[in-house]
PDB file of N, CA and C in Angstrom:
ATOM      1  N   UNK A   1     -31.800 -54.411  54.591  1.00  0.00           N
ATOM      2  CA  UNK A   1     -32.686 -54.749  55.693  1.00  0.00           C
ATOM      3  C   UNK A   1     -34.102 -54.920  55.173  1.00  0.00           C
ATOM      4  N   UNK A   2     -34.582 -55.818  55.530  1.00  0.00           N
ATOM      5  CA  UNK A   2     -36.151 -56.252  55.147  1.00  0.00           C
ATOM      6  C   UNK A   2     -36.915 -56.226  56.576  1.00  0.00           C
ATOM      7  N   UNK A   3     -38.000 -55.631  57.024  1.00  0.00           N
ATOM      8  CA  UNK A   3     -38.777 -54.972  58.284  1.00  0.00           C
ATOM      9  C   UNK A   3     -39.618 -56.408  58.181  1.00  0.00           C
ATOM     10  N   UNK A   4     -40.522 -56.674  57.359  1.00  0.00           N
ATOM     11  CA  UNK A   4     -41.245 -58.412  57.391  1.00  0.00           C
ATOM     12  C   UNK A   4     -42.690 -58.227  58.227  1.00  0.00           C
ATOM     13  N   UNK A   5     -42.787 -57.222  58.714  1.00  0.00           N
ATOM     14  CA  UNK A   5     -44.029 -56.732  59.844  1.00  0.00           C
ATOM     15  C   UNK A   5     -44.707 -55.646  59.178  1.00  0.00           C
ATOM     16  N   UNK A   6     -44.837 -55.241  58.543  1.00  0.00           N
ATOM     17  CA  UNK A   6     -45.044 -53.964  57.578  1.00  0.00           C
ATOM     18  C   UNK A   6     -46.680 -53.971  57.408  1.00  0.00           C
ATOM     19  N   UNK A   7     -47.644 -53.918  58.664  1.00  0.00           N
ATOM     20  CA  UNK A   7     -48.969 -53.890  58.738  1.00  0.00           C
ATOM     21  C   UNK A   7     -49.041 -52.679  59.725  1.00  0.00           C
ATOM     22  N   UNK A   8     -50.577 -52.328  59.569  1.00  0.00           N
ATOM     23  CA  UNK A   8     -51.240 -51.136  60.559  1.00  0.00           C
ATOM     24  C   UNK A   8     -50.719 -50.894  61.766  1.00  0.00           C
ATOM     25  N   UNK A   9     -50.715 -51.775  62.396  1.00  0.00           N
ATOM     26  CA  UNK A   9     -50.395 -51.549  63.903  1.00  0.00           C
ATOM     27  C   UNK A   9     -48.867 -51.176  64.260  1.00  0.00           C
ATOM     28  N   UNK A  10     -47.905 -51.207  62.942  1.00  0.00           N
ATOM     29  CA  UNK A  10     -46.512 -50.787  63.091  1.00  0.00           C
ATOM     30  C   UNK A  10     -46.455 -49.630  62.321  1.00  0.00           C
ATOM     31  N   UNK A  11     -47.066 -49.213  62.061  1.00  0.00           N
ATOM     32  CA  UNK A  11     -47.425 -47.100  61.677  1.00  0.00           C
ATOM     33  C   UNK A  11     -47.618 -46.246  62.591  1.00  0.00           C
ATOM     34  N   UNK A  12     -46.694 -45.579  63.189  1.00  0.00           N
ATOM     35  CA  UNK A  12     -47.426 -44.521  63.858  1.00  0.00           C
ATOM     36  C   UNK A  12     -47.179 -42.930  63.041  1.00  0.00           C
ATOM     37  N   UNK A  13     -47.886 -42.501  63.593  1.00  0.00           N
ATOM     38  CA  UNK A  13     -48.209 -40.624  62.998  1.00  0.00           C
ATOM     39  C   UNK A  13     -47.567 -39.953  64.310  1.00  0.00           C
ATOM     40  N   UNK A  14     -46.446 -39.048  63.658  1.00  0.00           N
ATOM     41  CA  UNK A  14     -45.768 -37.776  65.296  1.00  0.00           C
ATOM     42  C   UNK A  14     -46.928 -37.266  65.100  1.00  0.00           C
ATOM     43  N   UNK A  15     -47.458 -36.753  66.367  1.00  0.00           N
ATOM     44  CA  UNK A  15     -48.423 -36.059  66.479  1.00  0.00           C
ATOM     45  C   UNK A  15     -48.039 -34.298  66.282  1.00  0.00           C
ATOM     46  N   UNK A  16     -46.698 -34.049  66.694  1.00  0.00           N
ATOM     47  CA  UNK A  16     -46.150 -32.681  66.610  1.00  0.00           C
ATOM     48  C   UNK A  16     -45.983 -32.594  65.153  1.00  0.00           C
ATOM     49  N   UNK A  17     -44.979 -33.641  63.926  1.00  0.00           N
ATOM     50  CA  UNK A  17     -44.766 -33.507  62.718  1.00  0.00           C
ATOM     51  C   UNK A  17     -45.670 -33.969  61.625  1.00  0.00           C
ATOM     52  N   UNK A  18     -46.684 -34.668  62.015  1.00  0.00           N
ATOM     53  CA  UNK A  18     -47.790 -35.523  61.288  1.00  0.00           C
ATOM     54  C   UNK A  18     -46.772 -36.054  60.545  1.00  0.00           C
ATOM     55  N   UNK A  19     -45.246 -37.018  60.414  1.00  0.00           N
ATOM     56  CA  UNK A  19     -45.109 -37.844  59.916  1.00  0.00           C
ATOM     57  C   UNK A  19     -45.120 -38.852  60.717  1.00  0.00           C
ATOM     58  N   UNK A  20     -45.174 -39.811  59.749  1.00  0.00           N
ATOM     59  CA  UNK A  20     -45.367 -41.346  59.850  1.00  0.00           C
ATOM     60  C   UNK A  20     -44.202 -41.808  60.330  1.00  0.00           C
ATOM     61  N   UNK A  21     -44.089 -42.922  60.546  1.00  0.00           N
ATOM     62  CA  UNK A  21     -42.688 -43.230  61.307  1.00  0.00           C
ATOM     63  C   UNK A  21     -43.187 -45.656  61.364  1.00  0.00           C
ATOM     64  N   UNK A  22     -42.189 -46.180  60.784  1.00  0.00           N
ATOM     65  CA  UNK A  22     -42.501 -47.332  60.906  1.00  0.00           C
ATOM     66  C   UNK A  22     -41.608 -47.860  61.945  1.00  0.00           C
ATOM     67  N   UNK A  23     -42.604 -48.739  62.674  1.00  0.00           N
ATOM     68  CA  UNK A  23     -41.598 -49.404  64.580  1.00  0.00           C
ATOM     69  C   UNK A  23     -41.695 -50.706  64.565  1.00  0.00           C
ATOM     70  N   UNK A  24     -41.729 -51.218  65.322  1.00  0.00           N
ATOM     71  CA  UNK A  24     -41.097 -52.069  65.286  1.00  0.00           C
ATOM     72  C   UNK A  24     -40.372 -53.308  64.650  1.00  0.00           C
ATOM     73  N   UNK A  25     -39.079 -53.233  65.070  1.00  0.00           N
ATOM     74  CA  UNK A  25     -38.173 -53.751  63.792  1.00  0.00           C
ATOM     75  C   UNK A  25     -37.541 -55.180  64.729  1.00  0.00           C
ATOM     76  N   UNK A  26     -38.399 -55.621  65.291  1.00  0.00           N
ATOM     77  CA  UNK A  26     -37.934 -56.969  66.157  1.00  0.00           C
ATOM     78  C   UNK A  26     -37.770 -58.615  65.189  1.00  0.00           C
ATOM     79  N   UNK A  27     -39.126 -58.425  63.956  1.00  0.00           N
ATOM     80  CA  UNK A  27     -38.519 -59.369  63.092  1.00  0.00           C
ATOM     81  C   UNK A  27     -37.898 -58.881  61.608  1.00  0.00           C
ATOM     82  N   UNK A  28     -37.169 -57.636  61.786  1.00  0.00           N
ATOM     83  CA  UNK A  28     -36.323 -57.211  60.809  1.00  0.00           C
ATOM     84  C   UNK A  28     -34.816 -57.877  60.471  1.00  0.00           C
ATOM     85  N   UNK A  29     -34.791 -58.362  59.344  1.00  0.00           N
ATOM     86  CA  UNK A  29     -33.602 -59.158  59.121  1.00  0.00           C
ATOM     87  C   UNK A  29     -32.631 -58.450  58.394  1.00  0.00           C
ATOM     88  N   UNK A  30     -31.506 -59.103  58.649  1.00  0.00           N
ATOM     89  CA  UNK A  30     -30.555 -57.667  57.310  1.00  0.00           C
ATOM     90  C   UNK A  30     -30.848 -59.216  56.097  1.00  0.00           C
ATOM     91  N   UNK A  31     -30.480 -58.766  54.893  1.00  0.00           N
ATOM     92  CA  UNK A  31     -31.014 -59.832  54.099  1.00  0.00           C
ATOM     93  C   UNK A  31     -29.789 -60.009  52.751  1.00  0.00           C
ATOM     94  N   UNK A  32     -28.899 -61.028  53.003  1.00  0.00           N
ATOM     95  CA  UNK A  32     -27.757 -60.796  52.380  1.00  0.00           C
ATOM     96  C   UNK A  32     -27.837 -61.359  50.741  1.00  0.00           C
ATOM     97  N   UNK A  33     -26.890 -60.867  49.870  1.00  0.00           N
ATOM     98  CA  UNK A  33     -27.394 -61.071  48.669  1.00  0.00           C
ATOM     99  C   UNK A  33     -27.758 -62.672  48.195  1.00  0.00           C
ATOM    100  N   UNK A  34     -28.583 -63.071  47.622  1.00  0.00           N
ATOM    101  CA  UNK A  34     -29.018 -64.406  46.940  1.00  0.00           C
ATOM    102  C   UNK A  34     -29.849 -65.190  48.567  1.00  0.00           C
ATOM    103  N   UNK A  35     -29.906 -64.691  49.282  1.00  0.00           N
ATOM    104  CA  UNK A  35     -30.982 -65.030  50.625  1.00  0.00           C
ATOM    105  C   UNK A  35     -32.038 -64.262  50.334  1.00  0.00           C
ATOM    106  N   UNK A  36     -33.259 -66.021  50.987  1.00  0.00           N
ATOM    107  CA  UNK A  36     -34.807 -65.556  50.832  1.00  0.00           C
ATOM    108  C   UNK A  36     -35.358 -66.167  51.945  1.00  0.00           C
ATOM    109  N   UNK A  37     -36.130 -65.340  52.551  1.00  0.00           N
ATOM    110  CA  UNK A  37     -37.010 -65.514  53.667  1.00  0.00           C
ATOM    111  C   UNK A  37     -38.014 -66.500  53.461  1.00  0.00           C
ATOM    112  N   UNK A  38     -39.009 -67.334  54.165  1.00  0.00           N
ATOM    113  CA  UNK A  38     -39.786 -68.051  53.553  1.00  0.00           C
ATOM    114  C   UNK A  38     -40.941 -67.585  54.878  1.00  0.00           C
ATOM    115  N   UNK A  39     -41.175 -67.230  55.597  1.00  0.00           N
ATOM    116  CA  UNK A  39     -41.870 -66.990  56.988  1.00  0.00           C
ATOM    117  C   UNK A  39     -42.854 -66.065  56.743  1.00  0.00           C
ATOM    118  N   UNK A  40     -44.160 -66.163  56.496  1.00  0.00           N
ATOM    119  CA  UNK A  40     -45.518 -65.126  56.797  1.00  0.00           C
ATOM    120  C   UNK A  40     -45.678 -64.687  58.043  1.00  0.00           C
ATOM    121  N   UNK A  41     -46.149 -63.582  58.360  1.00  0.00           N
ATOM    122  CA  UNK A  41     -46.255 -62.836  59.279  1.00  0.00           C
ATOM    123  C   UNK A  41     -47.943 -62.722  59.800  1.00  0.00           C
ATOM    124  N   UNK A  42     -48.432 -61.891  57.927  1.00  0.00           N
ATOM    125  CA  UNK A  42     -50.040 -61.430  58.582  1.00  0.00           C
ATOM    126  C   UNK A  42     -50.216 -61.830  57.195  1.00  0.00           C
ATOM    127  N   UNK A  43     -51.255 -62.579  57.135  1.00  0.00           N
ATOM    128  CA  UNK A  43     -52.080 -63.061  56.021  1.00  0.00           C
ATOM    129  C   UNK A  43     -51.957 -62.109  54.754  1.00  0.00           C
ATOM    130  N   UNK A  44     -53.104 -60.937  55.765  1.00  0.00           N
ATOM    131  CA  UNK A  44     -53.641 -59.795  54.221  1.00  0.00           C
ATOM    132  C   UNK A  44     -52.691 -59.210  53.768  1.00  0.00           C
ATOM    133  N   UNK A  45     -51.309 -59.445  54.396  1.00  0.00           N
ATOM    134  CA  UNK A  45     -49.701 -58.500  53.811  1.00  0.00           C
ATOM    135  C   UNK A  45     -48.886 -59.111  53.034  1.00  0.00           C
ATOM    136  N   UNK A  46     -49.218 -60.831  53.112  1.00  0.00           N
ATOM    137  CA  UNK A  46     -48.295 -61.291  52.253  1.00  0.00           C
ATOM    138  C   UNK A  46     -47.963 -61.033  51.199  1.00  0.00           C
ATOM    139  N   UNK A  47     -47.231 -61.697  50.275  1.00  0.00           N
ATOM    140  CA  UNK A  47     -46.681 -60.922  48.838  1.00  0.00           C
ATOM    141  C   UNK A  47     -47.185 -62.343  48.665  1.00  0.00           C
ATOM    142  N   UNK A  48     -47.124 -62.153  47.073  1.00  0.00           N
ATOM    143  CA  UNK A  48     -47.533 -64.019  46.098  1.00  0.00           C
ATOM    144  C   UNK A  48     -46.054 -64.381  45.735  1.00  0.00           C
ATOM    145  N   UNK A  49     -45.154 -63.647  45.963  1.00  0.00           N
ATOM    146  CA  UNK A  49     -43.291 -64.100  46.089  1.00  0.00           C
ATOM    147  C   UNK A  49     -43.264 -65.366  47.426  1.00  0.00           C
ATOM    148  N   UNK A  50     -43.740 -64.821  48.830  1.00  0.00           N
ATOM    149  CA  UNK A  50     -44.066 -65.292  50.103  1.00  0.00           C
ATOM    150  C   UNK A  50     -44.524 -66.536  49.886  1.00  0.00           C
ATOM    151  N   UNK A  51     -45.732 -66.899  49.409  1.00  0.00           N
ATOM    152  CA  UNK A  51     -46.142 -68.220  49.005  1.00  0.00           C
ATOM    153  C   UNK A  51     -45.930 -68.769  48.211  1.00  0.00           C
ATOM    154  N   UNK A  52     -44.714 -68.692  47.087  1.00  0.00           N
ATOM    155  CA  UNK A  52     -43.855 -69.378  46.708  1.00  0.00           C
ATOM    156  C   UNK A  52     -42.831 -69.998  47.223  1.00  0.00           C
ATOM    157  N   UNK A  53     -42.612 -69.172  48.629  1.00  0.00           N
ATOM    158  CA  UNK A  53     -41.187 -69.903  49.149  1.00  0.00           C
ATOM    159  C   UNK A  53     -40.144 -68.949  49.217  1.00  0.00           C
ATOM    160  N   UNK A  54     -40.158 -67.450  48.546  1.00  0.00           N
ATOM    161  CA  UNK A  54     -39.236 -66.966  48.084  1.00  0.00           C
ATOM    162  C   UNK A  54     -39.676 -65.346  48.736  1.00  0.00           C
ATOM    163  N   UNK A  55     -38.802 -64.834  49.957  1.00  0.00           N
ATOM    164  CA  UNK A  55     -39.024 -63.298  50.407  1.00  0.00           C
ATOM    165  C   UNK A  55     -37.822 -62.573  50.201  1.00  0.00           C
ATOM    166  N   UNK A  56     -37.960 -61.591  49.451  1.00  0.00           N
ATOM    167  CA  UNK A  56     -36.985 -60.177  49.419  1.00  0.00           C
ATOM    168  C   UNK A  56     -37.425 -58.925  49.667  1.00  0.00           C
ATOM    169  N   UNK A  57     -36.751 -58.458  49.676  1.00  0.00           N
ATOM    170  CA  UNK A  57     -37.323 -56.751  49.695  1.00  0.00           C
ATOM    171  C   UNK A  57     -37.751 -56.424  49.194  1.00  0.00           C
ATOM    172  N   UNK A  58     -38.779 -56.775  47.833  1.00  0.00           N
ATOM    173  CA  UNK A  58     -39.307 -56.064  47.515  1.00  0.00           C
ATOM    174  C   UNK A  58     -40.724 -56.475  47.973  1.00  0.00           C
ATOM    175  N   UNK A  59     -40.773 -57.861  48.707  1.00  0.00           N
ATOM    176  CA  UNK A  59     -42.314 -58.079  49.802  1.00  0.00           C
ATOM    177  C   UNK A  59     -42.585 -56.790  50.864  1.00  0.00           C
ATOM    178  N   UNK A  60     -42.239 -56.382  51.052  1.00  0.00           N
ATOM    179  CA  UNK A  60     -41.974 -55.229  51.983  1.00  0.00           C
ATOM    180  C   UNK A  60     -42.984 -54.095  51.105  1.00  0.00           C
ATOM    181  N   UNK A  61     -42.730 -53.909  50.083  1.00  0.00           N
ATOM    182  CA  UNK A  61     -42.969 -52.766  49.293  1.00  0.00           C
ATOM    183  C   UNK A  61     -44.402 -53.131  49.154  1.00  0.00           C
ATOM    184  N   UNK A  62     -44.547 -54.935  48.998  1.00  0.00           N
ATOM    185  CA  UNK A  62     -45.965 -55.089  48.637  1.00  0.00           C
ATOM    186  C   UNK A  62     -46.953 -54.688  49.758  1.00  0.00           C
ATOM    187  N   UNK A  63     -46.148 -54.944  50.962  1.00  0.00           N
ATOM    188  CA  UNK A  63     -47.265 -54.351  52.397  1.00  0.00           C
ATOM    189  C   UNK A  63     -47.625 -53.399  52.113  1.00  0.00           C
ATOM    190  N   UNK A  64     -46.716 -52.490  51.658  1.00  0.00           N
ATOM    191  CA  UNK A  64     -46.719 -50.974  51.586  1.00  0.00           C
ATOM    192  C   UNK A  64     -48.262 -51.243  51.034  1.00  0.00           C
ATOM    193  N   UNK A  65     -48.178 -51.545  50.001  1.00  0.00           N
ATOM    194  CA  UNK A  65     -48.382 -51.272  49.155  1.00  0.00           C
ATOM    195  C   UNK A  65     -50.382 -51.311  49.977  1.00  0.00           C
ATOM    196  N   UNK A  66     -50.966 -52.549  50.335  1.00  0.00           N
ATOM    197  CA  UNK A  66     -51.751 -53.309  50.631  1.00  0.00           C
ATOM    198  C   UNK A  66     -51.905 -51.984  52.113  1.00  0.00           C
ATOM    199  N   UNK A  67     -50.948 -51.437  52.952  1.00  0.00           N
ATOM    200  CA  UNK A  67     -51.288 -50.575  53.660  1.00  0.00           C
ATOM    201  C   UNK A  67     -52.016 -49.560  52.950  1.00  0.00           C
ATOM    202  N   UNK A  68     -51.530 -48.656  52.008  1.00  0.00           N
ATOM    203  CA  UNK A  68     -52.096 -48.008  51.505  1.00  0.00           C
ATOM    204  C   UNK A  68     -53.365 -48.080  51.498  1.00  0.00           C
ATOM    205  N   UNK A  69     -53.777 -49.199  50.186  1.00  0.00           N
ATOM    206  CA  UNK A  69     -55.036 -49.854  50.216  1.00  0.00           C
ATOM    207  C   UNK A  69     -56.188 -49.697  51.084  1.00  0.00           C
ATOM    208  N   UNK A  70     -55.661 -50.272  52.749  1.00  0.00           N
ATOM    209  CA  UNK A  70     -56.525 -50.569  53.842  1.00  0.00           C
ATOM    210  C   UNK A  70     -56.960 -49.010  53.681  1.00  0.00           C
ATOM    211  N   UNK A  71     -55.894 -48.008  53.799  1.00  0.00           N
ATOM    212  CA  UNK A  71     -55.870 -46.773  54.671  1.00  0.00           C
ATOM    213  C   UNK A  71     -56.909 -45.911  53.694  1.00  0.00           C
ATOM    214  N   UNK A  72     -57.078 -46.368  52.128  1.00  0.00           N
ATOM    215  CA  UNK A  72     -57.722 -45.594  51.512  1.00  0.00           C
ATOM    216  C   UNK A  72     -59.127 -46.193  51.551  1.00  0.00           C
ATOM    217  N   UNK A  73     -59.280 -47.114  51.293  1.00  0.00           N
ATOM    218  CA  UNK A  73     -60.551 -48.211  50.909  1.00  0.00           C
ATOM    219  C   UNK A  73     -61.284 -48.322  52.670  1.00  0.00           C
ATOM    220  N   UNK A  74     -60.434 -48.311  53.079  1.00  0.00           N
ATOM    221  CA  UNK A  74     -61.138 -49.353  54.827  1.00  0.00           C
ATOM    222  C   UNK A  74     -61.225 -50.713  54.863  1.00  0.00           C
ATOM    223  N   UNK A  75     -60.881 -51.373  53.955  1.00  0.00           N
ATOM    224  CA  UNK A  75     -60.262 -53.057  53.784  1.00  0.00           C
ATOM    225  C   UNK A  75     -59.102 -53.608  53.231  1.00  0.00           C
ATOM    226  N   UNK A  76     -59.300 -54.732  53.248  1.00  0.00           N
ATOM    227  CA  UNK A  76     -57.955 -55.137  52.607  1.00  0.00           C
ATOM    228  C   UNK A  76     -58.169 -55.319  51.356  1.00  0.00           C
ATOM    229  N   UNK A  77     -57.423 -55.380  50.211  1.00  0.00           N
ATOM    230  CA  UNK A  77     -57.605 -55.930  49.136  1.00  0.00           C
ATOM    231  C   UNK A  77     -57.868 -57.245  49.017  1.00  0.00           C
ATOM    232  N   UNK A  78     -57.232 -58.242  49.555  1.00  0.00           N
ATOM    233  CA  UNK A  78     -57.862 -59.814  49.354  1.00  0.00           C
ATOM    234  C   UNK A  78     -58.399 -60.178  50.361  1.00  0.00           C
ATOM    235  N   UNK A  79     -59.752 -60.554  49.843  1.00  0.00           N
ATOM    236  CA  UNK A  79     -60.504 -61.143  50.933  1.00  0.00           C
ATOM    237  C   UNK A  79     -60.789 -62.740  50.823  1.00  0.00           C
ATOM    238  N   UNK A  80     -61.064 -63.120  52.168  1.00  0.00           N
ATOM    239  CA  UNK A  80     -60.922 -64.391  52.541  1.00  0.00           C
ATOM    240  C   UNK A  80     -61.964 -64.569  53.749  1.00  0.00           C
ATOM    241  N   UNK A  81     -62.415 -65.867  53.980  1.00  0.00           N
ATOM    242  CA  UNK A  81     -63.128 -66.690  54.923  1.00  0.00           C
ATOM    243  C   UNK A  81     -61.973 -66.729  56.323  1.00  0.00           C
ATOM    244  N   UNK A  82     -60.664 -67.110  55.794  1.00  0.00           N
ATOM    245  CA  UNK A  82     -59.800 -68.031  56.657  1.00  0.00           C
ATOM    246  C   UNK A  82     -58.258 -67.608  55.427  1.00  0.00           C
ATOM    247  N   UNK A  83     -57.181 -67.930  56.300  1.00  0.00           N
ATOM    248  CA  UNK A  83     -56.036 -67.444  55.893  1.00  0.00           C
ATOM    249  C   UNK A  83     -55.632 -68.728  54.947  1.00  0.00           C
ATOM    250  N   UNK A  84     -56.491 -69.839  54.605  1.00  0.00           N
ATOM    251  CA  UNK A  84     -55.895 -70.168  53.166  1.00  0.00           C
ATOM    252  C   UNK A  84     -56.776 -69.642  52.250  1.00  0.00           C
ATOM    253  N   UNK A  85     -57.987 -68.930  52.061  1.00  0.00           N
ATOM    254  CA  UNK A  85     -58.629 -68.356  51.228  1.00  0.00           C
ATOM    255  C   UNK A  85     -57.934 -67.283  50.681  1.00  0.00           C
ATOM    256  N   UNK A  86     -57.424 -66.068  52.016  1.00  0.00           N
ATOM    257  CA  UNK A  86     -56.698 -64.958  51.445  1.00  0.00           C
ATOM    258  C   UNK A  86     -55.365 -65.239  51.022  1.00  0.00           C
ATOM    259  N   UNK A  87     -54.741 -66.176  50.949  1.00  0.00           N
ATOM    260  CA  UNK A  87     -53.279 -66.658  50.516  1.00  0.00           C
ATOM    261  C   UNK A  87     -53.862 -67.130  48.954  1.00  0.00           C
ATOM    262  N   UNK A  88     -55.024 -67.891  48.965  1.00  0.00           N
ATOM    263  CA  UNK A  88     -55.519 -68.125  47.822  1.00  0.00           C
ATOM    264  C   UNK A  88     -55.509 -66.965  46.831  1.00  0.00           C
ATOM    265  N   UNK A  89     -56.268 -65.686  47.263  1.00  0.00           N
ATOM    266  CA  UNK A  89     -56.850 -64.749  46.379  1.00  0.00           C
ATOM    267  C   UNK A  89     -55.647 -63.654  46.095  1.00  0.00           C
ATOM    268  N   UNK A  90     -54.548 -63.555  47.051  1.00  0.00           N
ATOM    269  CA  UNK A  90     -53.619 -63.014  46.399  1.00  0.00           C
ATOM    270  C   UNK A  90     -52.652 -63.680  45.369  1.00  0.00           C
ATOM    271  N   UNK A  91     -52.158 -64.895  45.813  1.00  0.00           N
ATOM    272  CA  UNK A  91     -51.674 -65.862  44.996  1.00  0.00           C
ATOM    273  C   UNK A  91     -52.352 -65.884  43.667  1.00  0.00           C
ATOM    274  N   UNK A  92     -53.871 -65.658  43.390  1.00  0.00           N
ATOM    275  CA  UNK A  92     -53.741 -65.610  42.106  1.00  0.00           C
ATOM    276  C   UNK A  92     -54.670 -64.203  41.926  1.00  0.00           C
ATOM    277  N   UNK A  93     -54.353 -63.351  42.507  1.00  0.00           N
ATOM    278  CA  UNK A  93     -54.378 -62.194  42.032  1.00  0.00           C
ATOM    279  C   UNK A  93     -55.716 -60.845  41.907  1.00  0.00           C
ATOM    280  N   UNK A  94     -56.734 -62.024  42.656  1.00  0.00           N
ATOM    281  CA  UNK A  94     -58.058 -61.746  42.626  1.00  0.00           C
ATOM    282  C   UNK A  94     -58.147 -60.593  43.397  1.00  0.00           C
ATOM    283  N   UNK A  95     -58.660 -59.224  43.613  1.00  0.00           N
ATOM    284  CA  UNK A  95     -59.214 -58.189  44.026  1.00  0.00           C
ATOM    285  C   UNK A  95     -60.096 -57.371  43.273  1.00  0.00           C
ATOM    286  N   UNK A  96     -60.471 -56.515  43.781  1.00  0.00           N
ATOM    287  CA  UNK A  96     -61.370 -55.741  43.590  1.00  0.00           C
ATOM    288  C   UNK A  96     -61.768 -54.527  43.603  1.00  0.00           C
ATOM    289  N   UNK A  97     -61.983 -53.358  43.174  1.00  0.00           N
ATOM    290  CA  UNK A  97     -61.854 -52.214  43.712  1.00  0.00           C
ATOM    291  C   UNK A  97     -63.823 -51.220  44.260  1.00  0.00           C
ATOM    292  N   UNK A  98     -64.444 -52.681  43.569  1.00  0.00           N
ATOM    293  CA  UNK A  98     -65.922 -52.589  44.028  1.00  0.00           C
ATOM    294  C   UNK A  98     -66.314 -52.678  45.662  1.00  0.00           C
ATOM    295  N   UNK A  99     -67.239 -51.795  45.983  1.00  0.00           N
ATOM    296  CA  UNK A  99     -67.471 -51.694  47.348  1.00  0.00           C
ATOM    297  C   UNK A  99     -68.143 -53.055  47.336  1.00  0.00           C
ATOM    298  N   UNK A 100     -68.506 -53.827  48.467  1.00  0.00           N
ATOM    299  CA  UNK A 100     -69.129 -54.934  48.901  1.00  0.00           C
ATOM    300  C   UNK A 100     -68.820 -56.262  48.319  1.00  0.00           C
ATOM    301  N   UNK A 101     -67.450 -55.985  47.613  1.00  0.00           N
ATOM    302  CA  UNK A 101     -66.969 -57.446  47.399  1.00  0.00           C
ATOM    303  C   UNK A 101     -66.419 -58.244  48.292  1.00  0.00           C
TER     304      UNK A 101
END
């Protein structure tokens, strides 16, 4: 199963267990072997697999990954004007870990 939505607003925290818990799974696909997704969701989550043409499970991991990021930093890692800029700057890899870039 590949979730494909794997941004902020699909995190919630139990408030009783303080774990995390990921929801909604409405564009979750089961994803059978040698099948690839080709469909973006949210710009700043894409994977550079995604804008090749080519989604597996391990794009998923890259949200993760880029969640993290937001949750530690307070931004995203690739920044952009407009969503072909940030497709640009992940595609080739550009970030930063400097404040005010």
């Amino acid at each position: 199963m590949v979730h494909r939505d794997i941004r902020l607003e699909n995190v919630m925290c139990d408030a009783v267990t303080g774990d995390y818990k990921l929801i909604d799974f409405g564009l979750s696909r089961k994803l059978a072997p040698g099948k690839k997704f080709t469909e973006t969701i949210s710009p700043h989550f894409t994977a550079p697999e995604i804008l090749d043409g080519r989604f597996a499970s391990k794009c998923d991991m890259w949200a993760i990954g880029v969640l993290c990021y937001r949750l530690v930093s307070g931004r995203y890692p690739f920044q952009g004007k407009n969503t072909q800029e940030i497709c640009y700057a992940i595609h080739k890899g550009q970030y930063s870990f400097k404040d005010g870039d």
